[in-house]
N, C-alpha and C. Protein backbone atom coordinates (compact mmCIF):
# COMPACT_ATOMS: atom_id res chain seq x y z
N UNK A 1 -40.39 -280.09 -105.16
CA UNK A 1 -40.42 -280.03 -103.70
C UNK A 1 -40.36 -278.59 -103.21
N UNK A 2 -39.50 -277.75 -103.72
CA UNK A 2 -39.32 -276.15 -103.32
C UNK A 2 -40.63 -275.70 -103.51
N UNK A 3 -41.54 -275.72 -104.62
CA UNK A 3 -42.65 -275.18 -104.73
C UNK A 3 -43.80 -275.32 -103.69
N UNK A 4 -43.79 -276.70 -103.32
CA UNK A 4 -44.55 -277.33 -102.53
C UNK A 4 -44.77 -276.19 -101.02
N UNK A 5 -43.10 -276.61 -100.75
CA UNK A 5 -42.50 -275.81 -99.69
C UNK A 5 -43.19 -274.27 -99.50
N UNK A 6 -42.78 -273.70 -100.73
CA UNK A 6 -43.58 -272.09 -100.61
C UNK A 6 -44.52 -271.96 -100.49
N UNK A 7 -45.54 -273.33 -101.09
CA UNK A 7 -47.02 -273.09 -100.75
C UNK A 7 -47.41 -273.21 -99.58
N UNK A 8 -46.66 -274.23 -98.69
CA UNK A 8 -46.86 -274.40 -97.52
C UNK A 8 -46.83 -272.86 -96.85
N UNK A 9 -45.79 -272.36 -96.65
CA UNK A 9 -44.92 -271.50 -96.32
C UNK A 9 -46.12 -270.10 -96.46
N UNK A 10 -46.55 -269.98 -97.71
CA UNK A 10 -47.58 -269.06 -97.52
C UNK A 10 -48.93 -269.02 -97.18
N UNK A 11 -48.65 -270.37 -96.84
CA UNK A 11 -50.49 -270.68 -96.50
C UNK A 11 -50.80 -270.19 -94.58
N UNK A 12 -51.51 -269.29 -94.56
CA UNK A 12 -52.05 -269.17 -93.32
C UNK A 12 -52.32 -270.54 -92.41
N UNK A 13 -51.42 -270.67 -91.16
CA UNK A 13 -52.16 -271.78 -90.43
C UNK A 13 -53.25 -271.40 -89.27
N UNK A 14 -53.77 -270.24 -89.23
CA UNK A 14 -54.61 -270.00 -88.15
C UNK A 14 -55.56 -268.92 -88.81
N UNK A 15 -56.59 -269.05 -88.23
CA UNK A 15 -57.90 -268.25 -88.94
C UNK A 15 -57.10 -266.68 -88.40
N UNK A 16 -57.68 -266.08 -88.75
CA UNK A 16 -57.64 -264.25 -88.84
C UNK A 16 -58.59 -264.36 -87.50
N UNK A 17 -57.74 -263.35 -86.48
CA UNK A 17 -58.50 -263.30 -85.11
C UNK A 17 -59.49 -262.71 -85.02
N UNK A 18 -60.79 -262.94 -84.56
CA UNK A 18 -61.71 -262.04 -84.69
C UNK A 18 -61.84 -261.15 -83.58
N UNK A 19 -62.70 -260.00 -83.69
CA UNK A 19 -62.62 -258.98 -82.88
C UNK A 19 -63.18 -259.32 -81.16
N UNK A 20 -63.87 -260.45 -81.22
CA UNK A 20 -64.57 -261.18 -80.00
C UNK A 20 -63.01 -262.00 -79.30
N UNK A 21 -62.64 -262.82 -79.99
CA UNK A 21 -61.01 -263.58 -79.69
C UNK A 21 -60.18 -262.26 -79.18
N UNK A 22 -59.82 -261.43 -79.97
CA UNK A 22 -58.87 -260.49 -79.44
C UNK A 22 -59.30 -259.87 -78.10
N UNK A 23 -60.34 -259.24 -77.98
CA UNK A 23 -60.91 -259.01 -76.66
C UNK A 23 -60.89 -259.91 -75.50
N UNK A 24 -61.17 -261.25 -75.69
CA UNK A 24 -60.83 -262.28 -74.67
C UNK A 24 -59.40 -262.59 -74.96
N UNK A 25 -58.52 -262.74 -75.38
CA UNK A 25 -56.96 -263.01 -75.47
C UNK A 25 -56.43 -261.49 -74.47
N UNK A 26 -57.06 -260.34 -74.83
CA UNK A 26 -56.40 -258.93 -74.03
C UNK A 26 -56.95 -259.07 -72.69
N UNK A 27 -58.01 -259.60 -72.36
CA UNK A 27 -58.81 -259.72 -71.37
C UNK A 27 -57.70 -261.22 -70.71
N UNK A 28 -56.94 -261.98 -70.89
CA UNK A 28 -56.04 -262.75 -70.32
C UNK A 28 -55.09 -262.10 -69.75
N UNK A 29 -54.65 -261.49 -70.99
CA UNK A 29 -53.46 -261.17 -70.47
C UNK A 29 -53.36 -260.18 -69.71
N UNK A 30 -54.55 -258.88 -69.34
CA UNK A 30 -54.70 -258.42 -68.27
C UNK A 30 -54.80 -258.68 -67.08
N UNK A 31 -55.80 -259.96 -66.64
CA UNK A 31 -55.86 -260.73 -65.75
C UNK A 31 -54.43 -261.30 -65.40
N UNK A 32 -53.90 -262.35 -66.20
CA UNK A 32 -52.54 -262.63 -65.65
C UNK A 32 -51.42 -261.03 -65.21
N UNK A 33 -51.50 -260.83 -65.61
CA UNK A 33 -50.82 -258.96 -65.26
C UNK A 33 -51.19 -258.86 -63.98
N UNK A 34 -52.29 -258.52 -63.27
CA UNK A 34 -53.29 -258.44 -62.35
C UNK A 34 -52.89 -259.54 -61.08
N UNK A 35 -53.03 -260.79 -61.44
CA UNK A 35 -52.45 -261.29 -60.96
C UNK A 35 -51.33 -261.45 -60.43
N UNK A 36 -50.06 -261.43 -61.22
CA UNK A 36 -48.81 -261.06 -61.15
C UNK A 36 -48.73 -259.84 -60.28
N UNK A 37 -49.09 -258.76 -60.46
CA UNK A 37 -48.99 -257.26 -59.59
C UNK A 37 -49.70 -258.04 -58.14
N UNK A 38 -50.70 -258.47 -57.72
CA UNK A 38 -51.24 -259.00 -56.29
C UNK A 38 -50.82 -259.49 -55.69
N UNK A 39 -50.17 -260.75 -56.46
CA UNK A 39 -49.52 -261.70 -56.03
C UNK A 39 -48.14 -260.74 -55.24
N UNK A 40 -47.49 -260.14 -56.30
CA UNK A 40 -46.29 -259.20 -55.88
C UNK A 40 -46.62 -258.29 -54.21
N UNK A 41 -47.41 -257.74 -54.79
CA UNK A 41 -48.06 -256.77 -53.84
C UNK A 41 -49.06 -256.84 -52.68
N UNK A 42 -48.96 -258.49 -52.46
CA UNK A 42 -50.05 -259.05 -51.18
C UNK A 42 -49.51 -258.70 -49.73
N UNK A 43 -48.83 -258.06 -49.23
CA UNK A 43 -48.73 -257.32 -48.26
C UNK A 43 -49.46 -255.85 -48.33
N UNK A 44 -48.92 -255.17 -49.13
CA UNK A 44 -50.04 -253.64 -49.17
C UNK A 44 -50.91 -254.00 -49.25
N UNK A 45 -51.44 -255.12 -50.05
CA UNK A 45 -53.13 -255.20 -50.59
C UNK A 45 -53.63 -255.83 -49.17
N UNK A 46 -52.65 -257.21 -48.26
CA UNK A 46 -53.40 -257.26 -47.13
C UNK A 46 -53.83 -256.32 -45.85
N UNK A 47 -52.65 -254.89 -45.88
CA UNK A 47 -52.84 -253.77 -45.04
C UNK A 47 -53.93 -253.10 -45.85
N UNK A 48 -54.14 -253.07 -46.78
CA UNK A 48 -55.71 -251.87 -47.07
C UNK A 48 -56.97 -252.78 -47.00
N UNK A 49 -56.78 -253.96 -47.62
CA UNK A 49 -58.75 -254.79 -47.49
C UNK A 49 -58.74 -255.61 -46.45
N UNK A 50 -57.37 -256.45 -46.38
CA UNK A 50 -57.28 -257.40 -44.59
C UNK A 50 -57.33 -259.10 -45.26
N UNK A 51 -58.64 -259.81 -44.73
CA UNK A 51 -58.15 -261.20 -44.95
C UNK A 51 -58.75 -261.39 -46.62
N UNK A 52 -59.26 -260.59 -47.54
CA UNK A 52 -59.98 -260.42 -48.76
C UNK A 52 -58.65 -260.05 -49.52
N UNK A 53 -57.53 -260.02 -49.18
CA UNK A 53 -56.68 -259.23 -50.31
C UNK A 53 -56.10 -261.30 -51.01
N UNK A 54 -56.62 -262.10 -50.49
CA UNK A 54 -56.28 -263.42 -50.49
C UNK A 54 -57.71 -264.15 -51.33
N UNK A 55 -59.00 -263.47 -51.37
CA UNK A 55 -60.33 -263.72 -52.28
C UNK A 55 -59.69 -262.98 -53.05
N UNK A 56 -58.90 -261.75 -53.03
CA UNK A 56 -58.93 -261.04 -54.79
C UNK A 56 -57.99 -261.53 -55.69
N UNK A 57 -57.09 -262.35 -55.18
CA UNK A 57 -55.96 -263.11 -56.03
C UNK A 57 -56.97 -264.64 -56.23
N UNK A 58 -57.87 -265.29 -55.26
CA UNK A 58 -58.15 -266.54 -55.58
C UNK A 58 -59.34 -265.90 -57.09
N UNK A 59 -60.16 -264.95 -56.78
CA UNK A 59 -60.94 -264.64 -57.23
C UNK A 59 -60.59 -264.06 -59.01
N UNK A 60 -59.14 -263.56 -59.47
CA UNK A 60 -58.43 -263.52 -60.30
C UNK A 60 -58.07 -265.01 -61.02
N UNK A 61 -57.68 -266.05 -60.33
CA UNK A 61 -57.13 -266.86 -60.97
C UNK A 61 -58.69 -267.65 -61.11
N UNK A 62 -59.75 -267.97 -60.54
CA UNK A 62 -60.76 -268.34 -61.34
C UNK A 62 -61.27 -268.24 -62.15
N UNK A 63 -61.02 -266.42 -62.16
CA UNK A 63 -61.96 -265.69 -63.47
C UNK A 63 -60.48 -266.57 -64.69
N UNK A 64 -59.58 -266.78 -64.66
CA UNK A 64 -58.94 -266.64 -65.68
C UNK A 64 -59.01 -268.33 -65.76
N UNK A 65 -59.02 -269.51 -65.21
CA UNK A 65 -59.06 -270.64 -65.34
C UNK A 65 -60.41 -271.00 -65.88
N UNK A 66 -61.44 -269.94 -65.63
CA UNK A 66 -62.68 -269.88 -66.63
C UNK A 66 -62.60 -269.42 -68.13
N UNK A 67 -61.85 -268.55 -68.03
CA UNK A 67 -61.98 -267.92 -69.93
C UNK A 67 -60.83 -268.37 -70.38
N UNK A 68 -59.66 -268.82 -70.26
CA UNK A 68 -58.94 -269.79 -70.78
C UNK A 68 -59.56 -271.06 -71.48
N UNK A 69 -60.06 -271.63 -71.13
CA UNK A 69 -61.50 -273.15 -71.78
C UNK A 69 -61.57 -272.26 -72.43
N UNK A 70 -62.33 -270.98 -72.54
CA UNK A 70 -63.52 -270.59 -73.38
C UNK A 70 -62.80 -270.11 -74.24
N UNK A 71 -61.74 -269.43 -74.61
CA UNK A 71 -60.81 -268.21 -75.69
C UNK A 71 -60.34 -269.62 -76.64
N UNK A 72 -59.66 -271.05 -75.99
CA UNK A 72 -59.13 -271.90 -76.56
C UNK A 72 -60.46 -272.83 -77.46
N UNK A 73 -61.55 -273.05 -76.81
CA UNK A 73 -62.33 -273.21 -77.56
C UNK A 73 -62.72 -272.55 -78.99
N UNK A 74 -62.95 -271.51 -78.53
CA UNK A 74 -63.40 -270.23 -79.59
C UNK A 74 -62.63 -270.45 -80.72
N UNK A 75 -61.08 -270.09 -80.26
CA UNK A 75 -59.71 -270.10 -81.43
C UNK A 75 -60.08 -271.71 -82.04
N UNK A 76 -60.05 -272.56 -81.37
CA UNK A 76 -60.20 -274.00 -82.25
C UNK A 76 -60.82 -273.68 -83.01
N UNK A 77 -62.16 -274.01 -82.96
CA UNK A 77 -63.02 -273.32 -83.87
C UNK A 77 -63.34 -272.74 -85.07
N UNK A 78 -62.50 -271.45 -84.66
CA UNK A 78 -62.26 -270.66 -85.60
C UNK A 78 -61.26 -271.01 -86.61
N UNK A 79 -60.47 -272.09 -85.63
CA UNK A 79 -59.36 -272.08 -87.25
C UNK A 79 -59.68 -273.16 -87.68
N UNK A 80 -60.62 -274.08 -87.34
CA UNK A 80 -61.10 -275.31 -88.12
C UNK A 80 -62.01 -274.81 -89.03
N UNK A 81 -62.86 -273.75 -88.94
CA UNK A 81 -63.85 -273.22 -89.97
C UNK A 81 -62.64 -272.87 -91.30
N UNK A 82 -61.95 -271.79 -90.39
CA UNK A 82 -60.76 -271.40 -91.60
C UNK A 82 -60.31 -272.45 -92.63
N UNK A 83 -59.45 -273.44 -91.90
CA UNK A 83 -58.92 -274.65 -92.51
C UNK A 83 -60.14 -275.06 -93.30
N UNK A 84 -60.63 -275.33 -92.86
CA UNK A 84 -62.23 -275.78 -93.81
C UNK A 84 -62.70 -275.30 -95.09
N UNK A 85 -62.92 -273.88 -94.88
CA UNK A 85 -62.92 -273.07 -95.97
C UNK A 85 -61.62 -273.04 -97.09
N UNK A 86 -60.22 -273.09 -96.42
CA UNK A 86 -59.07 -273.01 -97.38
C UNK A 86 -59.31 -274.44 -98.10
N UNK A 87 -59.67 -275.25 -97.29
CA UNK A 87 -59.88 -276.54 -98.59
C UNK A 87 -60.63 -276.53 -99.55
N UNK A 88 -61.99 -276.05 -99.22
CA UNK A 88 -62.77 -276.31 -100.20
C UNK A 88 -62.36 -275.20 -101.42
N UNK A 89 -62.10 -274.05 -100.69
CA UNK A 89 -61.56 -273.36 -101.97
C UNK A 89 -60.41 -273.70 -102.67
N UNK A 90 -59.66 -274.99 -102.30
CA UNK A 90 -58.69 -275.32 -102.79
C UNK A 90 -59.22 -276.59 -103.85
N UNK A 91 -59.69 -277.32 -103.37
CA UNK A 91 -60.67 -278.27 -104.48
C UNK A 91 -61.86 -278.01 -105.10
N UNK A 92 -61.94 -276.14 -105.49
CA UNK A 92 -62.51 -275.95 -106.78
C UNK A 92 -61.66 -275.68 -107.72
């Protein structure tokens, strides 16, 4: 059973991020950042642009309710190929 355990234990459960994933995962968490600071800061932002400082926060949380689907897709994906591959190389 201990052995079992370690194999588990060292077996990768998620594919290796690729350089496209990491860019959209940094590209979130900028946006949420972004968000967060507007949201904070929607009084200055409504004294410099006016009734638009209220499109640049709606206009933030779309862009990000869009690439959220898409980054979670991607990662599935990717770690089902992974998983995929660790099997077959495991039943040669």
């Amino acid at each position: 059973m201990m052995v079992t355990l370690l194999d588990w234990l060292k077996t990768p459960m998620a594919a290796p991020e690729t350089p496209t994933l990491k860019i959209i995962r940094m590209a979130i968490l900028g946006i949420s950042i972004a968000i967060v600071i507007s949201i904070v800061a929607i009084d200055p932002l409504r004294a410099v642009i006016g009734i638009g400082a209220g499109a640049v926060v709606a206009g933030l949380l779309l862009v990000l309710a869009a690439l959220v689907p898409v980054y979670f897709t991607m990662k599935t994906r990717a770690d089902d190929a992974h998983l995929a591959a660790l099997l077959a190389e495991t039943e040669r």
